[in-house]
Protein backbone atom coordinates (compact mmCIF):
# COMPACT_ATOMS: atom_id res chain seq x y z
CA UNK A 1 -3.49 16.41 -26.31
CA UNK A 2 -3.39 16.87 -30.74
CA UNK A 3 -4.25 13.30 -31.57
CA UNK A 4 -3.04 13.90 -34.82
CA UNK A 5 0.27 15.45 -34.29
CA UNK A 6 2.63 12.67 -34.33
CA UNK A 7 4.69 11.44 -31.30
CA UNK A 8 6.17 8.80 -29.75
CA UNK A 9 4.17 6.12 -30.94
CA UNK A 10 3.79 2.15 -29.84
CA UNK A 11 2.92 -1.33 -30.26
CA UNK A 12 -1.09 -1.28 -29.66
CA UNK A 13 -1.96 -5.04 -28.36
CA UNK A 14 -5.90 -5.48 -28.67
CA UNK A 15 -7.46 -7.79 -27.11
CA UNK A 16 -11.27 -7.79 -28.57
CA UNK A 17 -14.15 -8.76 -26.12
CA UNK A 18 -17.99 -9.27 -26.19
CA UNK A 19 -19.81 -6.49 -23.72
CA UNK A 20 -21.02 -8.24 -21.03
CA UNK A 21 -23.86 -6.68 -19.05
CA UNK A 22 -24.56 -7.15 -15.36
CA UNK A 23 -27.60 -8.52 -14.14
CA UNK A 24 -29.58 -4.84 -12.54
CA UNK A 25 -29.40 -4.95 -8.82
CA UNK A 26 -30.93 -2.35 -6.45
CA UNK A 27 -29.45 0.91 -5.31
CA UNK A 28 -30.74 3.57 -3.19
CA UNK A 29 -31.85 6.44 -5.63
CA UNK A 30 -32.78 10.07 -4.01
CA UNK A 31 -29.86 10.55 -1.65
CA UNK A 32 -27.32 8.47 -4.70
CA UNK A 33 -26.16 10.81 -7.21
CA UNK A 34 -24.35 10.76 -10.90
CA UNK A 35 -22.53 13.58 -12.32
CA UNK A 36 -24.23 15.07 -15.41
CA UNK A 37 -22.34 16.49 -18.33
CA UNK A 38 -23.69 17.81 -21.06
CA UNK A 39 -20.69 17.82 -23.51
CA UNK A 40 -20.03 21.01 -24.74
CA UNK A 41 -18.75 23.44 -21.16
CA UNK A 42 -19.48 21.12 -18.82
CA UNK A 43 -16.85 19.18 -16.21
CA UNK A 44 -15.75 18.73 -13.06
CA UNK A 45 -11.81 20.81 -11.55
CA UNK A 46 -9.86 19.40 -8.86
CA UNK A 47 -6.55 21.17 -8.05
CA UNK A 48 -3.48 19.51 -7.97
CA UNK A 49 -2.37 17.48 -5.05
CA UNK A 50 0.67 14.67 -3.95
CA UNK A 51 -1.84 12.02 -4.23
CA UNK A 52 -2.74 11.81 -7.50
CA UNK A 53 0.51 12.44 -8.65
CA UNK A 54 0.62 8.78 -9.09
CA UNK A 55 4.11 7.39 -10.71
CA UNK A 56 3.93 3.78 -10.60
CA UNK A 57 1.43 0.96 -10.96
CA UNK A 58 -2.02 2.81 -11.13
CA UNK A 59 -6.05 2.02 -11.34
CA UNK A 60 -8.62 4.36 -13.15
CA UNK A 61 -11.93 3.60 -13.01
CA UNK A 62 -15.63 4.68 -13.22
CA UNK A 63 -18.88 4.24 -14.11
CA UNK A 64 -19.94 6.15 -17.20
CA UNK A 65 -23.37 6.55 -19.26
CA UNK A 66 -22.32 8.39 -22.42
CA UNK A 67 -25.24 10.04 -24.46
CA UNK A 68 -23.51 9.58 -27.73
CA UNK A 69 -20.38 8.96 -30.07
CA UNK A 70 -19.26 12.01 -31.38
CA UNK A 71 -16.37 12.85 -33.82
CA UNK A 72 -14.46 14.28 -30.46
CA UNK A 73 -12.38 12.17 -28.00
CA UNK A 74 -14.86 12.13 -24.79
CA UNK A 75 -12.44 12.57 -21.37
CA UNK A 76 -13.31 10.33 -18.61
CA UNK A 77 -10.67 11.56 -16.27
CA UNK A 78 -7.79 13.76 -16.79
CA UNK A 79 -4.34 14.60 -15.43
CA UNK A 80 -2.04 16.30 -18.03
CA UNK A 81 -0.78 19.20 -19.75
CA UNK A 82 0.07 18.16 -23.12
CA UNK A 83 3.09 20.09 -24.31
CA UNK A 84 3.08 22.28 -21.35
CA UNK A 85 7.07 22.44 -20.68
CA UNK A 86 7.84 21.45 -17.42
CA UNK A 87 4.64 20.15 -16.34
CA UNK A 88 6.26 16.40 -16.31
CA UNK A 89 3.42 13.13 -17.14
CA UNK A 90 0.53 12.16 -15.77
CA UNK A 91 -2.21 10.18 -17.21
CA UNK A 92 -5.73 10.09 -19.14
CA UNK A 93 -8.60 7.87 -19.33
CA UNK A 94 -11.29 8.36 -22.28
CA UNK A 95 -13.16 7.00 -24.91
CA UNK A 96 -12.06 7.71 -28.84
CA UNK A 97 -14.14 8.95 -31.36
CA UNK A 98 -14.49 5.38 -32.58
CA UNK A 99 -16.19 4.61 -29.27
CA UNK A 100 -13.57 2.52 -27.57
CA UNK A 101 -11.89 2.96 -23.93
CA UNK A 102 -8.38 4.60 -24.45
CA UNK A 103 -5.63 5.14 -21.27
CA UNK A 104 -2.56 6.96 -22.26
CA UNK A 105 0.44 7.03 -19.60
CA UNK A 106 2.45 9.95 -19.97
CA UNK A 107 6.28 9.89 -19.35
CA UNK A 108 6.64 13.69 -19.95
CA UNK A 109 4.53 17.23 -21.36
CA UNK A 110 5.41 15.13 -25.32
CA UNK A 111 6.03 11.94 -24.78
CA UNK A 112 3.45 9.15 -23.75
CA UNK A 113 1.75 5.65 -24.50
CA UNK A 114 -1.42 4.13 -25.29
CA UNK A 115 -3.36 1.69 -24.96
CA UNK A 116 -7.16 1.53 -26.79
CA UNK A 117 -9.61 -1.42 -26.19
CA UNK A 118 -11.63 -3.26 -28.61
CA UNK A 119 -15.32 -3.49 -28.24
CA UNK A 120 -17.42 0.20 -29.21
CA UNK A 121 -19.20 1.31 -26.06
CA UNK A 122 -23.02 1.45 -26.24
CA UNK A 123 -24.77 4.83 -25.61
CA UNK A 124 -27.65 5.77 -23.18
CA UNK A 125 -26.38 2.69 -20.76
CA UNK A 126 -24.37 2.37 -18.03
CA UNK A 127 -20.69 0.67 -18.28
CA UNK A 128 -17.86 0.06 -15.47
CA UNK A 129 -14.91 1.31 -17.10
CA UNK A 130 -11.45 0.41 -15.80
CA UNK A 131 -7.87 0.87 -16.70
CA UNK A 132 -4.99 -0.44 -15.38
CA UNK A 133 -1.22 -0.39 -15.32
CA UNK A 134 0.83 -2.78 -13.06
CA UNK A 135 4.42 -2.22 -14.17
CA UNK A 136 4.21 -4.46 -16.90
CA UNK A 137 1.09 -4.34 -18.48
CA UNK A 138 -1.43 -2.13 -19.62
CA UNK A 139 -5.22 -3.23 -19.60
CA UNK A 140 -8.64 -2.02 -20.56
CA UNK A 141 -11.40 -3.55 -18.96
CA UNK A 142 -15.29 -2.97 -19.82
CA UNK A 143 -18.01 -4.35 -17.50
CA UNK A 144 -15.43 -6.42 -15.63
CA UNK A 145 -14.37 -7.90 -18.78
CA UNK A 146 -10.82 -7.36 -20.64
CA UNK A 147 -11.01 -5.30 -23.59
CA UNK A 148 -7.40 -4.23 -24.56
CA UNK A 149 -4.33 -4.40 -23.32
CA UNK A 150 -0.46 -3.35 -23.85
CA UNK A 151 2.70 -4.94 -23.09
CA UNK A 152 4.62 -2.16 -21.81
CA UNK A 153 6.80 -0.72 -18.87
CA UNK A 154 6.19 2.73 -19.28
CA UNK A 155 4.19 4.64 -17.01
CA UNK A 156 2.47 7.63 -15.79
CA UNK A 157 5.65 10.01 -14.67
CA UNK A 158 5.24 12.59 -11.66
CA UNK A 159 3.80 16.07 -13.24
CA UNK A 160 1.93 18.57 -11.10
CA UNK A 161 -0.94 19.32 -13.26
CA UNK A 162 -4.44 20.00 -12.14
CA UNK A 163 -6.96 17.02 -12.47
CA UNK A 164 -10.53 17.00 -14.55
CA UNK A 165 -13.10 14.92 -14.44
CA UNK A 166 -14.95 14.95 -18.22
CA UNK A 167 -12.82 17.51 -20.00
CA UNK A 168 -8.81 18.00 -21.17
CA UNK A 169 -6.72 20.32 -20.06
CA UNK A 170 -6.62 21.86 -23.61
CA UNK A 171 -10.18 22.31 -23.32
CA UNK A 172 -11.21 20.45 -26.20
CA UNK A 173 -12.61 17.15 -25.51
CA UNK A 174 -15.86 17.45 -23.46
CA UNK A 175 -17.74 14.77 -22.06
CA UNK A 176 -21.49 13.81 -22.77
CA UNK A 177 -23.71 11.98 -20.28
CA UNK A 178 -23.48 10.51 -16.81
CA UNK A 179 -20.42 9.90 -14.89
CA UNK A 180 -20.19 7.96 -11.62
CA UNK A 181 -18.15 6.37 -8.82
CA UNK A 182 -15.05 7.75 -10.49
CA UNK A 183 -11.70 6.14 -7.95
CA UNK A 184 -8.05 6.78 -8.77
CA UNK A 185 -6.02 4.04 -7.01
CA UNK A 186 -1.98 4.01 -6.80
CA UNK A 187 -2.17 -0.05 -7.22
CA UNK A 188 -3.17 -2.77 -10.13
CA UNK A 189 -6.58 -3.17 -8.90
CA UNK A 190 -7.56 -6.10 -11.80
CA UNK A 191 -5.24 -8.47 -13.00
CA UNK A 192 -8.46 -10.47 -14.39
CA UNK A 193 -11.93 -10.05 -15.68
CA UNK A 194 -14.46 -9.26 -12.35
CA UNK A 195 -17.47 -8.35 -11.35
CA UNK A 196 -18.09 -4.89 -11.90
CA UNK A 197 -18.66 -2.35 -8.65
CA UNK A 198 -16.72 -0.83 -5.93
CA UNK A 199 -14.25 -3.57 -5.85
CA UNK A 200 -11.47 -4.14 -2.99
CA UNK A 201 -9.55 -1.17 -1.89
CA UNK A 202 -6.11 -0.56 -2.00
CA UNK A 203 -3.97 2.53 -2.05
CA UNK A 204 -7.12 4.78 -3.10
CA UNK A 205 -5.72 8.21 -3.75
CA UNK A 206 -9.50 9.53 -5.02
CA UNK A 207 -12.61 8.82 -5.04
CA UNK A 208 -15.72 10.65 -6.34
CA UNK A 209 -19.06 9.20 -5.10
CA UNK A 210 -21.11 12.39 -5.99
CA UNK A 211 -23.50 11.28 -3.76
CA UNK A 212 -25.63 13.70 -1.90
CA UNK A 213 -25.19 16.56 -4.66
CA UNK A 214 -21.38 16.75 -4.05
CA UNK A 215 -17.86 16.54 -5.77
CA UNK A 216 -15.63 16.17 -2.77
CA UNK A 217 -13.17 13.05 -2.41
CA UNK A 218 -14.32 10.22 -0.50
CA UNK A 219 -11.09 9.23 0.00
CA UNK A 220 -9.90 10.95 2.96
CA UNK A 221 -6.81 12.76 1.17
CA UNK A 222 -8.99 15.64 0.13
CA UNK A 223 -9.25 16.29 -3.23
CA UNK A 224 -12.36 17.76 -3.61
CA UNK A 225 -13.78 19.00 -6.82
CA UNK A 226 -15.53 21.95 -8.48
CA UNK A 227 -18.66 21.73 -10.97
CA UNK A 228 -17.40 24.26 -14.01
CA UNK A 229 -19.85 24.88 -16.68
CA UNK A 230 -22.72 24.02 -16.47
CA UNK A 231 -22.03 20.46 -15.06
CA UNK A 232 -25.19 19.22 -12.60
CA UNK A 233 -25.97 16.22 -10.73
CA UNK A 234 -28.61 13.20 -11.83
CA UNK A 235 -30.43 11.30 -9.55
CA UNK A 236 -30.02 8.26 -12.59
CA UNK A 237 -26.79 5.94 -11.00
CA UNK A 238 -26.11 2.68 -12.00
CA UNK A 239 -27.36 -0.09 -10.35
CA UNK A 240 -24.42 -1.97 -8.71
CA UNK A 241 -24.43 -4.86 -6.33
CA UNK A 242 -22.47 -4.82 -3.16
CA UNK A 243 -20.66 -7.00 -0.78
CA UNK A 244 -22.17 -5.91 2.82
CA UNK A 245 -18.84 -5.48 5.21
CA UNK A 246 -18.48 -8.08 8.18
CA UNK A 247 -18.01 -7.03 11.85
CA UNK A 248 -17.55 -8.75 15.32
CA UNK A 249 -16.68 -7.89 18.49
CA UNK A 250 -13.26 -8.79 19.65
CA UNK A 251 -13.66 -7.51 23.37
CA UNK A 252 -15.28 -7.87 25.87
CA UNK A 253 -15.87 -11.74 25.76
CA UNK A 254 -19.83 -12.54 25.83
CA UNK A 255 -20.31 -12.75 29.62
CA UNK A 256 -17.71 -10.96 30.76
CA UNK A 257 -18.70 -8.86 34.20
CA UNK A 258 -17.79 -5.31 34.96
CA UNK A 259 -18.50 -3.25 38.37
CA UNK A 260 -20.89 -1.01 38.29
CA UNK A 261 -18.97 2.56 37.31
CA UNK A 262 -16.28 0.63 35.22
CA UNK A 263 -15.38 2.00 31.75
CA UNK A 264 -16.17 -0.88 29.31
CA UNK A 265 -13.95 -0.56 26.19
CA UNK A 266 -15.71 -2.30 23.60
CA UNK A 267 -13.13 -3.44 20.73
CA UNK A 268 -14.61 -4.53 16.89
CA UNK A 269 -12.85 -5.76 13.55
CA UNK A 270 -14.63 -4.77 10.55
CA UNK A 271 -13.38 -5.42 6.97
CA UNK A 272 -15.61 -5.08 3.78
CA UNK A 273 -14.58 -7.48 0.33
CA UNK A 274 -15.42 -5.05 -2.10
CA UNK A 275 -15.01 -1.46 -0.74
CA UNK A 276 -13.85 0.32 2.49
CA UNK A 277 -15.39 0.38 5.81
CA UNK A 278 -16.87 3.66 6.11
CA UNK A 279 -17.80 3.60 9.99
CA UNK A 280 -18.80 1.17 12.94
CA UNK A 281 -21.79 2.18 15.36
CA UNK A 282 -21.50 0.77 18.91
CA UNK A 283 -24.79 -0.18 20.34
CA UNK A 284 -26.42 -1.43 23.65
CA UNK A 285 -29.81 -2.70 22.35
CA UNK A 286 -31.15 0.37 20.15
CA UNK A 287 -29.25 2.87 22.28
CA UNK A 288 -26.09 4.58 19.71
CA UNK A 289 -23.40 4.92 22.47
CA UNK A 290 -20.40 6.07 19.51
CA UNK A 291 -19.09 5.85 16.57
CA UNK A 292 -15.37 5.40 15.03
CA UNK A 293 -14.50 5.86 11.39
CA UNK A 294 -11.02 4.36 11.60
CA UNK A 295 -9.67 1.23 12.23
CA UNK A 296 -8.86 -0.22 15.18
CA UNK A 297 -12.46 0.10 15.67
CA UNK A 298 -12.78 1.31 19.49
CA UNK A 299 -15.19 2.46 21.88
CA UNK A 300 -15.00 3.58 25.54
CA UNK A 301 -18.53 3.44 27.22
CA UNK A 302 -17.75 5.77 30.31
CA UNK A 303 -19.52 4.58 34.28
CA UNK A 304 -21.71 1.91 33.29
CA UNK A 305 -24.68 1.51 35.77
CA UNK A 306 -25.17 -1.55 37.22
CA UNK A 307 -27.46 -3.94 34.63
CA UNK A 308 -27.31 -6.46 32.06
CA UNK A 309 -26.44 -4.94 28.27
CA UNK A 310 -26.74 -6.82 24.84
CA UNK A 311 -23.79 -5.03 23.19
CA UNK A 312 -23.05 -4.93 19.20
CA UNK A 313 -21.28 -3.33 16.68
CA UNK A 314 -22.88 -2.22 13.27
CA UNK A 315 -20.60 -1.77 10.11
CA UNK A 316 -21.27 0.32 7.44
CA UNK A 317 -19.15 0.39 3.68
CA UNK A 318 -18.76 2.80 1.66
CA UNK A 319 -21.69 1.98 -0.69
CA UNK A 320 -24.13 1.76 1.80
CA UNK A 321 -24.30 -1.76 2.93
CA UNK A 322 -24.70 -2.59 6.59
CA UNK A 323 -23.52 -5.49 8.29
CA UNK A 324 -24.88 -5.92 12.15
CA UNK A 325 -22.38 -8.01 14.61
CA UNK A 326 -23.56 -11.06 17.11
CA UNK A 327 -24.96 -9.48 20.69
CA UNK A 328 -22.26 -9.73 23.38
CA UNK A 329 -23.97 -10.06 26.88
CA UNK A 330 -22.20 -7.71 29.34
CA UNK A 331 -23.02 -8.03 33.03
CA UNK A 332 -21.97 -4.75 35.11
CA UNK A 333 -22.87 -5.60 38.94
CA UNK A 334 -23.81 -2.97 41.41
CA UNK A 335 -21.05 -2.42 44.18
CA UNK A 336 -21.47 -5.30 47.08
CA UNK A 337 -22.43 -7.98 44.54
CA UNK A 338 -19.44 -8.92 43.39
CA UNK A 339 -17.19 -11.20 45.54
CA UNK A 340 -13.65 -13.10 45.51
CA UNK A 341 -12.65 -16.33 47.41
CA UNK A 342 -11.14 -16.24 50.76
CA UNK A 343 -9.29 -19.02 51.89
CA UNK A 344 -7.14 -19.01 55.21
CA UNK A 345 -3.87 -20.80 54.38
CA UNK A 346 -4.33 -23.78 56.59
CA UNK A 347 -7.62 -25.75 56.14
CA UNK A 348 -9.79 -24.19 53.67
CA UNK A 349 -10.54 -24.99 49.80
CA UNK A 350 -12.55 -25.35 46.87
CA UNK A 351 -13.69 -29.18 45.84
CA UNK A 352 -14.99 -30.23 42.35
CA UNK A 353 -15.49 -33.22 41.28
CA UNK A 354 -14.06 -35.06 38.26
CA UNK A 355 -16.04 -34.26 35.02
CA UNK A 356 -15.04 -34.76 31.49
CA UNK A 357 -14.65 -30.91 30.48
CA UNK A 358 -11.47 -30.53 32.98
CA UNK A 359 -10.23 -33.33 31.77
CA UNK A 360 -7.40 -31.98 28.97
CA UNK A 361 -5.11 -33.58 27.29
CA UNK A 362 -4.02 -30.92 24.68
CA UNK A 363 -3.20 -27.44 24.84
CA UNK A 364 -4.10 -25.93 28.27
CA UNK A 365 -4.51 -22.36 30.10
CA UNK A 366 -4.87 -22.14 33.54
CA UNK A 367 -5.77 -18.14 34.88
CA UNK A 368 -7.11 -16.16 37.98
CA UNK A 369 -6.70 -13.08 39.74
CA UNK A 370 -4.69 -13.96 43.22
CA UNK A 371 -3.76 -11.99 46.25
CA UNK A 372 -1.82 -13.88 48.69
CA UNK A 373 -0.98 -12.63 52.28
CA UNK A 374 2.48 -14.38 52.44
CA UNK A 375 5.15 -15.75 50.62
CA UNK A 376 5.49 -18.97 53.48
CA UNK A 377 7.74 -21.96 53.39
CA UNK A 378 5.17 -24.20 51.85
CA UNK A 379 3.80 -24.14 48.23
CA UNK A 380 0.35 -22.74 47.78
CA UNK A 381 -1.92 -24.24 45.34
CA UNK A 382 -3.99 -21.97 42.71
CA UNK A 383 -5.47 -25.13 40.84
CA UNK A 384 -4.80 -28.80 41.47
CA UNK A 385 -6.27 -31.75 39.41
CA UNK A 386 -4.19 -34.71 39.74
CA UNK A 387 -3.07 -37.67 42.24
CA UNK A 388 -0.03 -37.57 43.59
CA UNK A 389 1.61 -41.22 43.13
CA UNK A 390 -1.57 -42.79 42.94
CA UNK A 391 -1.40 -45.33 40.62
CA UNK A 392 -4.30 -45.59 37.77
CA UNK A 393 -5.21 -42.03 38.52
CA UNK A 394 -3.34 -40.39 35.01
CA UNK A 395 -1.89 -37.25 34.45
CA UNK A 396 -2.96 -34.08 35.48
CA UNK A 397 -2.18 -30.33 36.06
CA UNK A 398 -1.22 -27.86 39.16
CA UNK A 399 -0.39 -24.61 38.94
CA UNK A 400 0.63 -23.22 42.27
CA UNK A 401 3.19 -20.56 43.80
CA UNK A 402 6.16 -21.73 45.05
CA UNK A 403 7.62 -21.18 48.53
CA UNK A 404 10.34 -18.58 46.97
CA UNK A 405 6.84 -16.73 45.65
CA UNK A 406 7.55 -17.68 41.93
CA UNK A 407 4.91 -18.93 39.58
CA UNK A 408 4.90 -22.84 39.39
CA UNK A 409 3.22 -24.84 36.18
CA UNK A 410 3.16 -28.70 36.74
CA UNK A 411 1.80 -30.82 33.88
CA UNK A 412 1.24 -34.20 34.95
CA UNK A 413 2.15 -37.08 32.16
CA UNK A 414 1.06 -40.11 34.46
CA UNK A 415 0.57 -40.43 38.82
CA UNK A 416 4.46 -40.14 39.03
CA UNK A 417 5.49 -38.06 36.08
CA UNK A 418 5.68 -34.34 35.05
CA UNK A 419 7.41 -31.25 33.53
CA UNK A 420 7.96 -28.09 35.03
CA UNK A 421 8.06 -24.48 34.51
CA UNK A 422 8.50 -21.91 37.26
CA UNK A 423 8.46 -18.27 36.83
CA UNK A 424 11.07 -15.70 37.49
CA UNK A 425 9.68 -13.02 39.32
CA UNK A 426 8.57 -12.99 43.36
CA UNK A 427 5.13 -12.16 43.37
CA UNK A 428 4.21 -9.18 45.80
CA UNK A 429 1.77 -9.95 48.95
CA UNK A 430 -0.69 -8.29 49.79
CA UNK A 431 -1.74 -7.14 45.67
C-alpha cells in the first residue's frame, strides 16, 4: 500500500491511552519460540486459503517486540494486494512510522479504512497487540488496553491474496524484531480492555505459535507458513500468564463396577477460559491408556482385567497449562463374583428398615436391572416403601410391574393417597 497516494479517506476516532505493562509471569523457554525478523528481507509466506479470507467481524492479534521506530511502516500481519485489480480486500495490521498500532480494512484492491491508535509503542519490549472489528466498530488495543478506535461499518471484503506475517505484499515495509503468538480470528474477540494472553477462542481461522522452531498453523485449518529471507526463530517469548483448562470425568460414575473383559468407555468434558483445549490424556494411576484431541473427549479401554483402577483424565491447553481431573474408582470383578437377586414369585424378598436417607419427599428416581419369568395375574413389586391404609404411616413410593406387564410408578401423598403413572409397553420375560 502508497501511504501517500491519496484514497478514500475517513473519520480517524482516537482514543489516547497510558501503556500499561503486565506484571512478568513464567513461561517455558527452550522448547517456546518467537519469530525473529530482522527488518530489511526478512518475513514469514503463507499461501492463500478460505479461512482467512475473513469478510465480516474479525480479530488480529499478536505479540510483538519491535527493535526500533524507523521512518518505514513496520507490517505485523498482512493480507492484501494494494491496487492489484481483481484481487478484492482483505486486511492489515502494523505499526506507522510514528510508532502507533494501525488496522486498515480493505473493501477492494483501492479502496479501504483505517483506524491508528494513540499511544507510541516502546522498543526492545514486549507488547500484546490487538485489533478488532465487530461490524460497527473498529478498535486498537495495546497491552489489553484501548488505544484507538473507529466508528465505522466497513470491513475487510473477500480477496484471495496470499498472507505475510512481517512484510507487505509490495515488499516494502519490513518488520524489525520479535513476533509471537500471532491468531487471526473471524469474531470480535475484545469489546473491552483485558488481560493480555491467549484469550478465549472463538472462530480461530490462524494461529502461529512458532513454538518448537516452526511456522505451521495451530489452528487446525492448515495454513502453515514459510520463513523467506533470512527470518529465524528466538528462544526470547514473552512472558504471558495462563488460565490452566478444567477437566472431569462425566462417565463412569466413581464406583461404578464392570465384569472383568468389559470395555469401559471413559467420557471427560474439558474447556479452557483463555485458549483451546489442545488434548485430554486418559489415565489409570500413571499408566497413559489414550489420548483424544477433539471434543467429546472419549476413550474406550478395551478387556479390562479383573481389579480395582483409580481412573482420570488430564487436560492440556494450548499454552501449555495442565489441569489433572478427580480419581474415579472403577471396580471390574473377575467372572463368578458378580451376582443378581433371585427371588421366587411367591414368598421371597428383600427387607430394610426405615432410615432417613429413603425417606424423600422431593424429586425421586427409582432404577434396576429386572428379569422377570412371567407376566402373572398379580402385580410384582420392584421397590415398595409405604403402608398401605395405615394410618400415621405417610406417604411413600412403589414402583412395580403391573399384571398386563407395564411399568407401574405409585407416589404415595399420605396412607390412602397417590398418583399414578403406568408405562406403555409389555415388558418381555425372560430378558
Amino acid at each position: 500500500m502508497f501511504r501517500a497516494h491519496a484514497q478514500l479517506l475517513t473519520a480517524l476516532c482516537v482514543c489516547l491511552a497510558i501503556v500499561y505493562f503486565l506484571p512478568i509471569t513464567s513461561r517455558t523457554q527452550g522448547t517456546q519460540h518467537s519469530l525473529s525478523l530482522n527488518g530489511t528481507s526478512s518475513y514469514v509466506s503463507v499461501p492463500n486459503s478460505s479461512s482467512v479470507n475473513i469478510s465480516g467481524p474479525i480479530t488480529i492479534e499478536a505479540w510483538i517486540k519491535v527493535n526500533a521506530i524507523t521512518s518505514n511502516y513496520q507490517e505485523i500481519v498482512y493480507r492484501h494486494s494494494w491496487q492489484v485489480s481483481g484481487t478484492g480486500g482483505g486486511y492489515e495490521f502494523s505499526i506507522t512510522n510514528a510508532g502507533k498500532l494501525r488496522l486498515d480494512l480493505y473493501q477492494s484492491h483501492n479502496q479501504y479504512t483505517t483506524a491508528i491508535g494513540g499511544t507510541t509503542i516502546t522498543t526492545g519490549t514486549w507488547h500484546h497487540v490487538a485489533g478488532v472489528w465487530d461490524g460497527n466498530q473498529t478498535r486498537l488495543y495495546l497491552n489489553g488496553v484501548l488505544d484507538g478506535s473507529l466508528w465505522t461499518t466497513n470491513g475487510p471484503a473477500s480477496g484471495n491474496s496470499p498472507l505475510k506475517i512481517g512484510l507487505n505484499t509490495g515488499g516494502t515495509y519490513y518488520f524489525g524484531g520479535l513476533i509471537d503468538e500471532v491468531r487471526i480470528s473471524a469474531a470480535a474477540l475484545y469489546s473491552s480492555n483485558f488481560s493480555p494472553g491467549l484469550g478465549p477462542a472463538n472462530q480461530t481461522r490462524a494461529y502461529w505459535k512458532f513454538d518448537g522452531q516452526t511456522a505451521n498453523d495451530f489452528s487446525g485449518n492448515g495454513n502453515h507458513g514459510t520463513l523467506q529471507g533470512g527470518a529465524t526463530y528466538s528462544t526470547n517469548v514473552p512472558a504471558v500468564s495462563n488460565n490452566a483448562p478444567t477437566v472431569t470425568i462425566t462417565d463412569p460414575l466413581n464406583n461404578t463396577t464392570f465384569s472383568a473383559g468389559a470395555n469401559v468407555v471413559i467420557d471427560a468434558t474439558a474447556t479452557d477460559s483463555d485458549g483451546a483445549v489442545d488434548k485430554v490424556d486418559f489415565y489409570h494411576g500413571t499408566t497413559l491408556l489414550g489420548t483424544d484431541t477433539v471434543a467429546p473427549y472419549t476413550f474406550v479401554w478395551g478387556t479390562v482385567s479383573a481389579g480395582v483402577y483409580a481412573v482420570t483424565a488430564k487436560a492440556t491447553d494450548d499454552a501449555g497449562g495442565v489441569t489433572i481431573s478427580s480419581a474415579v474408582t472403577v471396580n471390574v470383578l473377575a467372572s463368578g463374583t458378580q451376582h443378581s437377586l433371585s427371588l421366587n414369585g411367591t414368598s421371597g424378598y428383600v427387607s430394610v428398615p426405615n432410615s432417613t436417607s429413603i425417606n424423600i419427599s422431593g424429586p425421586i428416581t427409582i432404577e434396576a436391572w429386572i428379569k422377570v419369568n412371567a407376566i402373572t395375574s398379580n402385580y410384582q413389586e420392584i421397590v415398595y416403601r409405604h403402608s398401605w391404609q395405615v394410618s400415621g404411616t405417610g406417604g411413600g413410593y412403589e414402583f412395580s410391574i403391573t399384571n398386563a406387564g407395564k411399568l407401574r410408578l405409585d407416589l404415595y401423598q399420605s396412607h390412602n393417597q397417590y398418583t399414578t403413572a403406568i408405562g406403555g409397553t409389555t415388558i418381555t420375560t425372560g430378558t
